[in-house]
Protein backbone atom coordinates (compact mmCIF):
# COMPACT_ATOMS: atom_id res chain seq x y z
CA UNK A 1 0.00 0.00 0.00
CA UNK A 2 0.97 3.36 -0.73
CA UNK A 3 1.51 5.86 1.69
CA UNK A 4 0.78 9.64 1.43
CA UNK A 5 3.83 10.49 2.16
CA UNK A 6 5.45 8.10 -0.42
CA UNK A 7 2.65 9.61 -2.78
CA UNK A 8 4.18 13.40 -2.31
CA UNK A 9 7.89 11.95 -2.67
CA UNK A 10 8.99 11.20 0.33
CA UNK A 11 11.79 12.94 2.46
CA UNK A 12 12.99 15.42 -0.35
CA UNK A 13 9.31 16.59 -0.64
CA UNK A 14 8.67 16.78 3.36
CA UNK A 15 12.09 18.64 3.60
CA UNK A 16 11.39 20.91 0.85
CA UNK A 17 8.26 21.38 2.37
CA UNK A 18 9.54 22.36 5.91
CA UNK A 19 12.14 24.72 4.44
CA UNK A 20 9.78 26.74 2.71
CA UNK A 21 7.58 26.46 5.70
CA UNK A 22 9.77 28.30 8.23
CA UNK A 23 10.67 30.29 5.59
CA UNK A 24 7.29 32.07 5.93
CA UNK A 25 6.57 31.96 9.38
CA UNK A 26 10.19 33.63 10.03
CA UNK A 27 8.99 36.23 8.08
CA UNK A 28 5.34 36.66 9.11
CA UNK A 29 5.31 39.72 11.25
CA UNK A 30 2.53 37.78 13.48
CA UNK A 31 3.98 34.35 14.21
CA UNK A 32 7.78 35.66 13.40
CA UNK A 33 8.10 36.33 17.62
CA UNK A 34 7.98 32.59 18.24
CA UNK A 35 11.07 31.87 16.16
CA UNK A 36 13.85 34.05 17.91
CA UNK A 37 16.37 32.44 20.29
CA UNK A 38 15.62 28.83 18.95
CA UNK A 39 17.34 26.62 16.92
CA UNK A 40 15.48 26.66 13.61
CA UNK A 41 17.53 23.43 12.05
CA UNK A 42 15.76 21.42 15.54
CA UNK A 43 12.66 23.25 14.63
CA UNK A 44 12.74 22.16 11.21
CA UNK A 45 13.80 18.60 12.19
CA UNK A 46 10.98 17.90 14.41
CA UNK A 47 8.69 19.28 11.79
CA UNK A 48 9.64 17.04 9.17
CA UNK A 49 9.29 13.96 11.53
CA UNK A 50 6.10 15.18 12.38
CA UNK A 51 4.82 15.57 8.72
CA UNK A 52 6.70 12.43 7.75
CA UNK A 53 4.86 10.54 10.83
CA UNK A 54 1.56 12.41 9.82
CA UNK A 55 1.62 11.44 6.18
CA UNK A 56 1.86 7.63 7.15
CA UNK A 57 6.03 7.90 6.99
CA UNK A 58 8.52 6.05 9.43
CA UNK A 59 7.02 7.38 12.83
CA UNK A 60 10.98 8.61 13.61
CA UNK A 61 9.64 11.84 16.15
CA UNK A 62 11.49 12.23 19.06
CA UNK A 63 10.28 15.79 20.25
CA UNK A 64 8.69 16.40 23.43
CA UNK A 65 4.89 15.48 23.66
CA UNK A 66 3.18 18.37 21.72
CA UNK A 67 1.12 19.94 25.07
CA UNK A 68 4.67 20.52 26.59
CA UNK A 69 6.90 21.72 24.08
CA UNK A 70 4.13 24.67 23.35
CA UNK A 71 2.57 25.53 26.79
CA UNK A 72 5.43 28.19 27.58
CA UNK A 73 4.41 30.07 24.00
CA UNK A 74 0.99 30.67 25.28
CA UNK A 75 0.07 30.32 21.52
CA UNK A 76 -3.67 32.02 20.82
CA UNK A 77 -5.67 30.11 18.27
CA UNK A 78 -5.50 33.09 15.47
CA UNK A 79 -1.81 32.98 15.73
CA UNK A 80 -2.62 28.53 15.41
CA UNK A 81 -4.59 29.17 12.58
CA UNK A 82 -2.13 31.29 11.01
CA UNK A 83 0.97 28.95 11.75
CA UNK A 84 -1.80 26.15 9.93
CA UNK A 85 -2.90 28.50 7.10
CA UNK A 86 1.16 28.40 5.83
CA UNK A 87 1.55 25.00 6.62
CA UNK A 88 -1.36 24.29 4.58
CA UNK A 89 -0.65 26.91 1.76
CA UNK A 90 2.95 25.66 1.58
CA UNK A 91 1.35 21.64 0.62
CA UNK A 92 -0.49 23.22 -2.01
CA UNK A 93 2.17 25.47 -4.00
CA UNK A 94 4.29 22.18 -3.40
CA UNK A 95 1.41 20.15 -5.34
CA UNK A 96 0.27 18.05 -2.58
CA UNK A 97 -3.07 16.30 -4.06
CA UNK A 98 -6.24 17.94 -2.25
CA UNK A 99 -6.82 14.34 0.01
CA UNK A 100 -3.61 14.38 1.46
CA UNK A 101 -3.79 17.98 2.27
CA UNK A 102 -7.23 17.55 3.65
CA UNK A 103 -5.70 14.75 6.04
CA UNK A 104 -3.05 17.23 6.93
CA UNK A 105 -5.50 19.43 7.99
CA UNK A 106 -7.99 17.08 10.51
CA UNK A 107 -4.19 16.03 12.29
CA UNK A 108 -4.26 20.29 12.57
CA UNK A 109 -7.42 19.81 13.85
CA UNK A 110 -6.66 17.31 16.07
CA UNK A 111 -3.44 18.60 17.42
CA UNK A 112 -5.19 22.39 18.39
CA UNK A 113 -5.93 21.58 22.14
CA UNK A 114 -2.52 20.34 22.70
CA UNK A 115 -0.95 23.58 21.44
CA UNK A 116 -3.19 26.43 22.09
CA UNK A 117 -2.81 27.62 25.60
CA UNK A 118 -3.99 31.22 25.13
CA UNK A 119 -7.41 31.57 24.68
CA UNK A 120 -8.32 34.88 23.65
């Protein structure tokens, strides 16, 4: 059986995916602040273990549960939904087939109360 994330191309595609990813959020004057003093390369590691795990990839993550490595951003849903909005907009212009990107988007779903702390 195919996997999605043999479907997209694998690690190259997930990488290139991630790069262009941070790429955006780096330079989003809303998200940017949660960036600074971190290492982006462990950033864009976990990422890409996450996507790879998500897509139905080797499940390689080794990252802190989700709930603990954001509760000290105090992350606000619009500033979630933003963060998702690249994420999501960055599958597309990579030409990530609509299903896979809509399966992307329920693990979003899913992951939301583990990650937003701030609720305003």
């Amino acid at each position: 059986m195919t996997t999605d994330y043999d479907r997209i191309g694998g690690g190259p595609a997930v990488g290139a995916v991630v790069e262009e990813f941070y790429r955006r959020l780096t330079a989003d004057d809303q998200v940017s602040h949660y960036f600074k003093d971190v290492s982006l390369p462990v950033l864009k590691r976990h990422q890409a273990l996450m996507v790879t795990s998500i897509l139905g990839g080797p499940d390689r993550y080794d990252g802190r549960p989700l709930d603990q490595a954001h509760a000290p951003l105090c992350i606000s849903h619009s500033d979630y939904d933003r963060v998702g909005s690249h994420l999501m907009s960055c599958l597309q212009d990579a030409g990530v087939p609509r299903d896979i990107r809509d399966r992307v988007g329920t693990a979003l779903g899913q992951a939301r109360a583990a990650i937003v702390t701030l609720q305003s």
